[in-house]
N, C-alpha and C. Protein backbone atom coordinates (compact mmCIF):
# COMPACT_ATOMS: atom_id res chain seq x y z
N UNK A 1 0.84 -1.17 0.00
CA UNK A 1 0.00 0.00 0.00
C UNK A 1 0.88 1.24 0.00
N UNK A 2 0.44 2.24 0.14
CA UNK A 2 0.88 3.71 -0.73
C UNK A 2 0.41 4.28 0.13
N UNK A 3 1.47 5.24 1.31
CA UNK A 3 0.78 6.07 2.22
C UNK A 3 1.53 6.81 2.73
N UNK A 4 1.82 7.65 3.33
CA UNK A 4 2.54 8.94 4.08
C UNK A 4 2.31 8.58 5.63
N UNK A 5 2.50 9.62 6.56
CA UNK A 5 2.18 9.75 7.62
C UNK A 5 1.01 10.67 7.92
N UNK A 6 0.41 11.01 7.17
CA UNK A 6 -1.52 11.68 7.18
C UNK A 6 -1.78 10.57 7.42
N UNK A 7 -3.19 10.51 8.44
CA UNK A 7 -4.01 9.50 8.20
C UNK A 7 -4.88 9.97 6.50
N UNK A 8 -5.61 8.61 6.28
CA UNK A 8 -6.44 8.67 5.06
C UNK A 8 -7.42 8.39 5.22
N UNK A 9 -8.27 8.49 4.76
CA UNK A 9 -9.82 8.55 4.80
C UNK A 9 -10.31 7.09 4.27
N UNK A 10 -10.03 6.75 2.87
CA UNK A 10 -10.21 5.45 2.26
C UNK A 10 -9.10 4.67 1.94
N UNK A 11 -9.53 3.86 1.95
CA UNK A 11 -8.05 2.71 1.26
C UNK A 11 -8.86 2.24 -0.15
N UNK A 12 -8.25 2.39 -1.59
CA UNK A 12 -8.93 2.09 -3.29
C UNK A 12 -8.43 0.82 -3.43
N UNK A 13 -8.81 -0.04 -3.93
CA UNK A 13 -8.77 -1.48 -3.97
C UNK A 13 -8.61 -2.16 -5.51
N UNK A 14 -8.02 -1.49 -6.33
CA UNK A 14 -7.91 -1.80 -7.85
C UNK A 14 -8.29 -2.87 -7.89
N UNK A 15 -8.75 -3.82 -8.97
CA UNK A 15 -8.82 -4.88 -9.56
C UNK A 15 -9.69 -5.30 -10.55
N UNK A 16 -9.46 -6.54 -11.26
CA UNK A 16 -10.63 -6.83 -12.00
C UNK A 16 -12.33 -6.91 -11.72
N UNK A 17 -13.35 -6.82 -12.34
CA UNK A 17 -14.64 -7.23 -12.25
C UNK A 17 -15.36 -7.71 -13.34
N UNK A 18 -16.10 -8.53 -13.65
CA UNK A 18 -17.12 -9.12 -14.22
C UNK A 18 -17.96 -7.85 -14.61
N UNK A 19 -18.68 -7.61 -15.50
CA UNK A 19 -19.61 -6.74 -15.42
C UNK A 19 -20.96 -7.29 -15.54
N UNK A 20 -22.03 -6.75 -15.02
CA UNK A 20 -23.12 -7.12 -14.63
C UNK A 20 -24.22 -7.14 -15.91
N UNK A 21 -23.67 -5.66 -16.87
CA UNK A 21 -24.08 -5.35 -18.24
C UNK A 21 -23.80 -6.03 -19.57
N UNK A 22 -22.48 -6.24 -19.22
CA UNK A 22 -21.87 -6.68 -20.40
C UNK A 22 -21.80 -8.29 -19.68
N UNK A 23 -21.27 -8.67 -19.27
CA UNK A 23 -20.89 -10.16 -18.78
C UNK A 23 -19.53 -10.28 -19.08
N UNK A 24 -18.52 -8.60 -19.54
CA UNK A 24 -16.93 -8.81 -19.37
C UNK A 24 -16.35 -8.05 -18.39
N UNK A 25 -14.82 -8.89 -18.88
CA UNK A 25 -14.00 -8.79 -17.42
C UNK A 25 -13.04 -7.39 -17.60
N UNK A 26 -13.30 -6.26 -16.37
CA UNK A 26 -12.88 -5.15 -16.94
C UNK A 26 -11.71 -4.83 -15.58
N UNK A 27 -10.99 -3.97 -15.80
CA UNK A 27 -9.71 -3.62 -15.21
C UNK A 27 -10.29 -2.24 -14.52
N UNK A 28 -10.70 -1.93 -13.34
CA UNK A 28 -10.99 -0.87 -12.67
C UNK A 28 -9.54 -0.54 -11.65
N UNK A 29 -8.66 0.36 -12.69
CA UNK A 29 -7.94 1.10 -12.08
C UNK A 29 -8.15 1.93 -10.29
N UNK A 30 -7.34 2.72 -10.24
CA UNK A 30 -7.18 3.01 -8.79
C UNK A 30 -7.85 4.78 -9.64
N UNK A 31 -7.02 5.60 -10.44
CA UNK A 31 -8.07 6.28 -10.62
C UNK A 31 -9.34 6.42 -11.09
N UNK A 32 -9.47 5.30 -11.61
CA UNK A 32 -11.18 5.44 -12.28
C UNK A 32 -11.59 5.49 -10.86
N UNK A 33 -11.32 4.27 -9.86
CA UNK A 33 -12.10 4.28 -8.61
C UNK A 33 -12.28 5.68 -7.91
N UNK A 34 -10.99 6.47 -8.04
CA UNK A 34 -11.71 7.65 -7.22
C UNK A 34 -12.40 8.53 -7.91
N UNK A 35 -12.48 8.73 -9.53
CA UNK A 35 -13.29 9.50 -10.29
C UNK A 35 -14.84 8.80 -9.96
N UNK A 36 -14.98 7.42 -9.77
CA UNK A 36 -16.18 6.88 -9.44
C UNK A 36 -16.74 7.22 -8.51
N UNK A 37 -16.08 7.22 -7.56
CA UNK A 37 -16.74 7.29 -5.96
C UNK A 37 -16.17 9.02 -5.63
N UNK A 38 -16.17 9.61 -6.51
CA UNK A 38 -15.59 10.82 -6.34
C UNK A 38 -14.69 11.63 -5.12
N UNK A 39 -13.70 11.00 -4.66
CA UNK A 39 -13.29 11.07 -3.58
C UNK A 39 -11.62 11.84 -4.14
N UNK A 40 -10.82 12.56 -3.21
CA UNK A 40 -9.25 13.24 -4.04
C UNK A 40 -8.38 11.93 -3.55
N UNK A 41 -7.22 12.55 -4.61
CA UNK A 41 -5.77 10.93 -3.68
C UNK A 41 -5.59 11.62 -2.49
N UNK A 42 -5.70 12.71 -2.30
CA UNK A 42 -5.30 13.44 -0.73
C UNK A 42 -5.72 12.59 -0.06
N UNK A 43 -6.54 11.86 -0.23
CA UNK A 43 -7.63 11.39 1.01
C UNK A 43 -7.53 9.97 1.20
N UNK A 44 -7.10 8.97 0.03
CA UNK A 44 -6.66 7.77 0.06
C UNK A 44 -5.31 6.99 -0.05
N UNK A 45 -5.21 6.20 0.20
CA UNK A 45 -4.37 5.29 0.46
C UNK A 45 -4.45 4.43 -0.78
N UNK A 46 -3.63 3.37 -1.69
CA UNK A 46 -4.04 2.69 -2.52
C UNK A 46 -3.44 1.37 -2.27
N UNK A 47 -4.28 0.35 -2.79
CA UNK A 47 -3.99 -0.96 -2.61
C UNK A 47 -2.94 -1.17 -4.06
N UNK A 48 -2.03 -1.86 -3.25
CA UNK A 48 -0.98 -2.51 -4.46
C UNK A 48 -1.93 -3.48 -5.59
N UNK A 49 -1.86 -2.85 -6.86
CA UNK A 49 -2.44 -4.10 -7.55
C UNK A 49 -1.53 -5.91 -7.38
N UNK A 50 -0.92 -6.17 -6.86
CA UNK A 50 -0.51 -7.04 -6.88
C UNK A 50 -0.50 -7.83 -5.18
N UNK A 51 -1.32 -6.93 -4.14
CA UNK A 51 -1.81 -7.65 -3.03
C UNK A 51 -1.94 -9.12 -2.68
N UNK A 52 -1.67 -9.19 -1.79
CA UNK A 52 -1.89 -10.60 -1.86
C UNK A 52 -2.90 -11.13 -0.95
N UNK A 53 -3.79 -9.96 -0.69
CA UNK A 53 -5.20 -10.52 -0.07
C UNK A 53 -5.74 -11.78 0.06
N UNK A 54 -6.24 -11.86 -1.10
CA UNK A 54 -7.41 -13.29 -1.38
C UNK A 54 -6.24 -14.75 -0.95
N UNK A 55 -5.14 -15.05 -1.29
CA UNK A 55 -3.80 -15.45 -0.62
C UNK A 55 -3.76 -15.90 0.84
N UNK A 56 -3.80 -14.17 1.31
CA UNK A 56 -3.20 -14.28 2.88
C UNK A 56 -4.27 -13.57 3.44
N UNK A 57 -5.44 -13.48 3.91
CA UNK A 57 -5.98 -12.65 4.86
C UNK A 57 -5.82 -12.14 5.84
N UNK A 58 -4.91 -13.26 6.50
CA UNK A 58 -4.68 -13.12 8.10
C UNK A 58 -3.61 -12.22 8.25
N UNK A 59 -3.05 -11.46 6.76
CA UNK A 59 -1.52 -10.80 6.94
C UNK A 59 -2.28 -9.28 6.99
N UNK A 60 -3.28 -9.10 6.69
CA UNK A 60 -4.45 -8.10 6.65
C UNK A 60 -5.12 -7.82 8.27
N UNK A 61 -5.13 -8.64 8.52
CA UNK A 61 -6.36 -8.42 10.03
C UNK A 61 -5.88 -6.78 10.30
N UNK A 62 -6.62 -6.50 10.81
CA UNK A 62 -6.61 -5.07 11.28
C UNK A 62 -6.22 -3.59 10.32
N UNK A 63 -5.56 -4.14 9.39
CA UNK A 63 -5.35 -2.90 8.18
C UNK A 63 -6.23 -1.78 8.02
N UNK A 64 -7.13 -2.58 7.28
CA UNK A 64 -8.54 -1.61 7.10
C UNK A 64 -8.95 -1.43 8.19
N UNK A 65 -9.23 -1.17 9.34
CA UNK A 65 -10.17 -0.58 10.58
C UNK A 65 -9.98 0.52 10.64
N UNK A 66 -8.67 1.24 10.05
CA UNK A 66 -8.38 2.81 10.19
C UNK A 66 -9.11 3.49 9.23
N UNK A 67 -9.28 2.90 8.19
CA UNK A 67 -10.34 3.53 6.81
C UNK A 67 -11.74 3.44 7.21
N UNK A 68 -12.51 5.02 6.78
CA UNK A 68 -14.14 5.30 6.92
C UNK A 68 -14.25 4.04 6.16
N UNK A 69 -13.77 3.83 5.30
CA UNK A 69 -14.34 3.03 3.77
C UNK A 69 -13.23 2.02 3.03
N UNK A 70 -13.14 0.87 2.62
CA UNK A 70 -12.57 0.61 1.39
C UNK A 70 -13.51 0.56 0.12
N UNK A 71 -12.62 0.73 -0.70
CA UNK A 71 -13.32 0.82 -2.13
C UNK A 71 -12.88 0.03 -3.19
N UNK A 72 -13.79 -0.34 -4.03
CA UNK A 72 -13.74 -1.25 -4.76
C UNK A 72 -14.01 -1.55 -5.76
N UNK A 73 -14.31 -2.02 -7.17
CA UNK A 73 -14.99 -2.04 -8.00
C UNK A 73 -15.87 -2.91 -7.45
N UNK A 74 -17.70 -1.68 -8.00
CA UNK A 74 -18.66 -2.69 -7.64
C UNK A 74 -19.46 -3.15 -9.30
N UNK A 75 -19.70 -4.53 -8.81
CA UNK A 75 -20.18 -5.21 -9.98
C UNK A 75 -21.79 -4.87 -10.64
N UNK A 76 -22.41 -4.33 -9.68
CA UNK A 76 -23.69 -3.68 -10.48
C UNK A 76 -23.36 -2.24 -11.25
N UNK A 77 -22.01 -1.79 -10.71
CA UNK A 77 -21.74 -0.05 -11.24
C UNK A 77 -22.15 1.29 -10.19
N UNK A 78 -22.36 0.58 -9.25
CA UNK A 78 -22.94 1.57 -8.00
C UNK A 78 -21.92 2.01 -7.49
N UNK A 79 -21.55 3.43 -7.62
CA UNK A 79 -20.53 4.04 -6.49
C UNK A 79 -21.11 4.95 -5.88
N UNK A 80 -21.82 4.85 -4.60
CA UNK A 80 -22.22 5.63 -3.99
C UNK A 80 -21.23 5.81 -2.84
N UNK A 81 -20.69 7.02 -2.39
CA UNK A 81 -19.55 7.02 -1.38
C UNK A 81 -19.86 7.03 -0.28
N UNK A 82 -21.32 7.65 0.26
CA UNK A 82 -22.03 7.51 1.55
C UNK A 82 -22.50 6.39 1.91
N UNK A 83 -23.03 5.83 0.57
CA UNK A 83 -23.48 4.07 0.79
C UNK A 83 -22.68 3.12 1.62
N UNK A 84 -21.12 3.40 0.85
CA UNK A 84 -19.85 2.58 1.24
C UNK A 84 -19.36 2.82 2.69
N UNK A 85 -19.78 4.05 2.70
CA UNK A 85 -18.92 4.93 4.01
C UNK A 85 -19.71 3.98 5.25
N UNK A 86 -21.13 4.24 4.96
CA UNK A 86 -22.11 3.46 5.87
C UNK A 86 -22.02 1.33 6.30
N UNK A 87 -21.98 1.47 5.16
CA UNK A 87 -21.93 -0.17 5.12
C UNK A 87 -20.69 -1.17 5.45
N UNK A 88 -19.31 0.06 5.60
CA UNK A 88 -18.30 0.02 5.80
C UNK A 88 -18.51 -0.05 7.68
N UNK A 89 -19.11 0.93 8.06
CA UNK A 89 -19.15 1.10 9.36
C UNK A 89 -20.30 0.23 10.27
N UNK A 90 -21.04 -0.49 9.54
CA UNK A 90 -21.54 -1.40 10.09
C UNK A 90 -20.74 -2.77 10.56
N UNK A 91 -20.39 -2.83 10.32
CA UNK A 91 -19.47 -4.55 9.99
C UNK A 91 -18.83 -4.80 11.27
């Protein structure tokens, strides 16, 4: 990940998705994500496209708890940032 000593607001989560419209597989960059969810880089943090999440989870525990939000490509096309912010803080 990609970060300074500011805290950040979101952590952007690049990666592939399926699309819901088309039924192809599309590459949602780190800036499309924040032009989507309209958010500045001031404010985020970015996930290495080459993470090794899905891999290792347990090398993750606690990462994200400092972020309002992670973000992501969503597969219906919904970027609502309050949606995320919310549903983020339920969990």
């Amino acid at each position: 990940m990609t970060t300074d000593n500011l805290t950040k607001k979101y952590l952007i989560c690049p990666s592939h998705i399926r699309s819901k419209n088309d039924g192809d597989r599309h590459y949602i960059s780190s800036v499309q994500l924040m032009h989507l969810y309209g958010v500045s880089y001031k404010d985020c943090d970015i996930m290495s496209e080459k993470h090794d999440y899905w891999d290792n989870p347990h090398r993750y525990v606690g990462i994200f708890d400092k972020y309002e939000a992670v973000l992501s490509p969503d597969y219906n096309g919904e970027y609502n940032l309050q949606k995320e912010v919310e549903r983020w803080q339920k969990r």
